[in-house]
C-alpha atoms as a PDB file:
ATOM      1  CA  UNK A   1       0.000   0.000   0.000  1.00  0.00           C
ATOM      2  CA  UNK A   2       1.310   3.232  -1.096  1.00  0.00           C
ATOM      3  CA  UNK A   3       1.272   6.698   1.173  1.00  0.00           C
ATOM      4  CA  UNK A   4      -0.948   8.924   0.434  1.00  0.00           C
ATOM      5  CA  UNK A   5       0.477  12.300  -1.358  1.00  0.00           C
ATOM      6  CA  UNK A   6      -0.148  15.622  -1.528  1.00  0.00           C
ATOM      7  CA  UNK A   7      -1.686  15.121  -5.095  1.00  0.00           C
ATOM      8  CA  UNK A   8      -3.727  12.424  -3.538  1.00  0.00           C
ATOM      9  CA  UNK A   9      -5.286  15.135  -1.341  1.00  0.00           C
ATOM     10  CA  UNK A  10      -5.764  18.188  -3.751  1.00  0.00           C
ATOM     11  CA  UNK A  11      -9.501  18.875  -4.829  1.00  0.00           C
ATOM     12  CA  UNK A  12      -9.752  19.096  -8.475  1.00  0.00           C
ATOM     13  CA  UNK A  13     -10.592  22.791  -8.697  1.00  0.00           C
ATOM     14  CA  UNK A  14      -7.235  23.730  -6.133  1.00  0.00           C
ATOM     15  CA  UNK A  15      -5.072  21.479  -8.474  1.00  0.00           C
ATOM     16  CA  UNK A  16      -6.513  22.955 -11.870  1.00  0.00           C
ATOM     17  CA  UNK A  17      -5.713  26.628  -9.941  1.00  0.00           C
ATOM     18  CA  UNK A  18      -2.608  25.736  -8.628  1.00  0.00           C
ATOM     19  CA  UNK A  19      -1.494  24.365 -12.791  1.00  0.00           C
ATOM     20  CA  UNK A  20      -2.842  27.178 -13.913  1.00  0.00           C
ATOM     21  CA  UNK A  21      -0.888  29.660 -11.347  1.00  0.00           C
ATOM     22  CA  UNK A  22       2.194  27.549 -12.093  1.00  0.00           C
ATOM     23  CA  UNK A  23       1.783  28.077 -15.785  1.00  0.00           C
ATOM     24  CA  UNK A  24       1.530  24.571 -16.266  1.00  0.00           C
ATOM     25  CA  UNK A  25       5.211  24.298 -15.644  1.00  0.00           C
ATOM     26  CA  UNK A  26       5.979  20.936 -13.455  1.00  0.00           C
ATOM     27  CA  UNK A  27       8.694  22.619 -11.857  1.00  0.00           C
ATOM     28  CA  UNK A  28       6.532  25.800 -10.573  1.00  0.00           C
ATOM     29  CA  UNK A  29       3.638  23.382  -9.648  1.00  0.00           C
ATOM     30  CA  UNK A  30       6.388  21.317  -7.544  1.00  0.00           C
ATOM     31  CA  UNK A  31       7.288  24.493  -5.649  1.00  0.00           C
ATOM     32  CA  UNK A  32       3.944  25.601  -5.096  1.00  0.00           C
ATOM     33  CA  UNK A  33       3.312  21.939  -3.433  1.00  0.00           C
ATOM     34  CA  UNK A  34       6.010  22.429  -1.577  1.00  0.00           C
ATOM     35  CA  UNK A  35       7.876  19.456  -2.973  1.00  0.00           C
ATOM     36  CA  UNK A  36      10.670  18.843  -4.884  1.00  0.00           C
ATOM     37  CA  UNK A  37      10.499  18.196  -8.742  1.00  0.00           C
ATOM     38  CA  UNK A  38      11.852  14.503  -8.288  1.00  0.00           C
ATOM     39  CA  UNK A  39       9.209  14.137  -5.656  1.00  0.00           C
ATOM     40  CA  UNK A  40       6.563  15.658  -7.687  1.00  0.00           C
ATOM     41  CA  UNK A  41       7.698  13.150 -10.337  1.00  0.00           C
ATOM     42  CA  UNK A  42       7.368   9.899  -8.036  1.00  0.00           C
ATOM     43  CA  UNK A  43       3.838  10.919  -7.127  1.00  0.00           C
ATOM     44  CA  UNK A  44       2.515  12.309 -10.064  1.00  0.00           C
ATOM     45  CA  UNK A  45       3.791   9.230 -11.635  1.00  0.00           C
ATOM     46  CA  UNK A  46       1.538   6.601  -8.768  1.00  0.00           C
ATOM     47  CA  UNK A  47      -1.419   9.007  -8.837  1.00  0.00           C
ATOM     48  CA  UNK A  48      -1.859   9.887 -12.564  1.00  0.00           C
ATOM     49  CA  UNK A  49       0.519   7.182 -14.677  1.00  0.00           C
ATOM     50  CA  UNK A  50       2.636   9.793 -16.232  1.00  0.00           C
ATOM     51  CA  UNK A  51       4.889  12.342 -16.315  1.00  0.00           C
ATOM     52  CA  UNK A  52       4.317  15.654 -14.452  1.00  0.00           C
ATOM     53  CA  UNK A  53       4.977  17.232 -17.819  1.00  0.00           C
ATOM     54  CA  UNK A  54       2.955  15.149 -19.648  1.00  0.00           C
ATOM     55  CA  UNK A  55      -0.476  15.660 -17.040  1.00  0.00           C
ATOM     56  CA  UNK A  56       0.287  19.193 -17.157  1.00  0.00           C
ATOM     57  CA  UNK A  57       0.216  19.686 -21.169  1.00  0.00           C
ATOM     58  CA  UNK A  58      -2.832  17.214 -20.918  1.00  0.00           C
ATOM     59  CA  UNK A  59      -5.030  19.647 -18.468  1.00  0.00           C
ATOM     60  CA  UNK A  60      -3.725  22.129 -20.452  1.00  0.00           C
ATOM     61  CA  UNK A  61      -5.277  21.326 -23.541  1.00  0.00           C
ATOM     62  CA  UNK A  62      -8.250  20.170 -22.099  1.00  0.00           C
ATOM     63  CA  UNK A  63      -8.613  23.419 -20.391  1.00  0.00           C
ATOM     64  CA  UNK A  64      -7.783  24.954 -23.957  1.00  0.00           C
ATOM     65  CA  UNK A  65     -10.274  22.792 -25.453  1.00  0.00           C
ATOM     66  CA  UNK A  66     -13.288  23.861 -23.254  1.00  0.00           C
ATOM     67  CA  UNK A  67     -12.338  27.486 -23.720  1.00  0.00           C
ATOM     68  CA  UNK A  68     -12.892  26.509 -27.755  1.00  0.00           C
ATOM     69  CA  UNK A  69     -16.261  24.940 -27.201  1.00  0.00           C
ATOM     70  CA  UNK A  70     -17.521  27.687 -25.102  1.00  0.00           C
ATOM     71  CA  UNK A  71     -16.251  30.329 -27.968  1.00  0.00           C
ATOM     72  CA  UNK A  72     -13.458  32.151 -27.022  1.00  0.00           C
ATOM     73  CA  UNK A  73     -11.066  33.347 -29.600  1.00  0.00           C
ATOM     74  CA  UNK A  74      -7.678  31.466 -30.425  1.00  0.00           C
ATOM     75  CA  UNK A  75      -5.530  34.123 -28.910  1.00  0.00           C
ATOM     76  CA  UNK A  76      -7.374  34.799 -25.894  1.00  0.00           C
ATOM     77  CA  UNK A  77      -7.445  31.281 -25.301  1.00  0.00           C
ATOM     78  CA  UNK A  78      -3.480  30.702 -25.543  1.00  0.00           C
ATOM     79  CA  UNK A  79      -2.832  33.784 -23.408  1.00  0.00           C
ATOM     80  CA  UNK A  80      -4.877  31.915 -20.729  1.00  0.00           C
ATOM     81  CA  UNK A  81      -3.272  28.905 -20.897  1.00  0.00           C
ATOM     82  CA  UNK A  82       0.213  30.333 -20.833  1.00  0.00           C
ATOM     83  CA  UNK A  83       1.232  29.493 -24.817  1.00  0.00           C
ATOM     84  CA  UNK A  84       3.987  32.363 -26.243  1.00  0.00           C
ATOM     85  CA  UNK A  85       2.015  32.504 -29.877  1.00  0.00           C
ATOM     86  CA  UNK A  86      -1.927  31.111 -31.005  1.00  0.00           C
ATOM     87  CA  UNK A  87       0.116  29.456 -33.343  1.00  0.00           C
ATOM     88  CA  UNK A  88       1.373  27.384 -30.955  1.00  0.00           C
ATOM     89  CA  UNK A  89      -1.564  26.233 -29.502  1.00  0.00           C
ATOM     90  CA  UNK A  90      -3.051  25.457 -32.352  1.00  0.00           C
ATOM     91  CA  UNK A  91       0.122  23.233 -33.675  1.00  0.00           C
ATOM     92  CA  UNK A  92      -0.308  21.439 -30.180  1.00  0.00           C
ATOM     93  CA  UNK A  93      -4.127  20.926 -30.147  1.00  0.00           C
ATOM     94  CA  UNK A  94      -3.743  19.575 -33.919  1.00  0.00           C
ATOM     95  CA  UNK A  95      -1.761  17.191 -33.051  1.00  0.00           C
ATOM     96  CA  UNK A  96      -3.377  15.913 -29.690  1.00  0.00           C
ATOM     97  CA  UNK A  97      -6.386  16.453 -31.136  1.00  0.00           C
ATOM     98  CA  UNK A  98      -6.338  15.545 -34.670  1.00  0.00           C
ATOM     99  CA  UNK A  99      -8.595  18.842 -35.692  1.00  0.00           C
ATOM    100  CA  UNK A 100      -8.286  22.622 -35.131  1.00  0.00           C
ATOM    101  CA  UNK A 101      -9.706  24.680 -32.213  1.00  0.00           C
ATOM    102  CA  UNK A 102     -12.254  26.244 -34.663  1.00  0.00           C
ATOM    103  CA  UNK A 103     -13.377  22.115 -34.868  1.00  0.00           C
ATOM    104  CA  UNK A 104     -14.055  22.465 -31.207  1.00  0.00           C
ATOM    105  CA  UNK A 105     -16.223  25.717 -31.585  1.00  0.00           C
ATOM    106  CA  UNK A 106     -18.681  24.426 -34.673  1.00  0.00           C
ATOM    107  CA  UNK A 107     -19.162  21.409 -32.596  1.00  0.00           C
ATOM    108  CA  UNK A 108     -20.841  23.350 -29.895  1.00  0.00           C
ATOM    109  CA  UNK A 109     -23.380  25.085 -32.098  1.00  0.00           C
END
């Protein structure tokens, strides 16, 4: 049986807030959880079944992908999540995704 972490014990909405004020960066988020990064690593790893990094740019785009559906524009949306350029965003939700963030908004109507 494994200890339980400080992941383990983060609400949803606190760990979404905490990626978001960490920029989605795992070593940021480690600091802000108090923890080192090779901590961070070992129980992000248990908890999720991948990479810090890798969860991160997953929420990320998720969160980006919402933001699509309910109709923001590109740029707003990757100045939210923390992305330098729209472009990208959209380079990285194309190939996650398979379709552009404009696919996301006609799917809502």
């Amino acid at each position: 049986m494994r200890k339980s972490s400080a992941l383990d014990r983060l609400h949803p909405d606190e760990f979404m807030r905490l990626a978001v004020k960490a920029n989605f960066d795992a070593v940021s988020f480690a600091i802000l959880l108090k923890m080192n990064l090779r901590t961070l690593e070992r129980h992000f790893k248990q908890v999720f079944g991948c990479s810090p990094r890798e969860g991160l740019e997953r929420l990320r785009l998720a969160a980006a992908r919402t933001m699509a559906e309910d109709g923001f524009q590109t740029e707003e949306i990757a100045r939210t999540m923390g992305y330098k350029r729209a472009s990208h965003l959209a380079t990285r939700v194309r190939q996650t995704y398979g379709v552009s963030l404009q696919k996301f908004k006609k799917r809502r109507r």
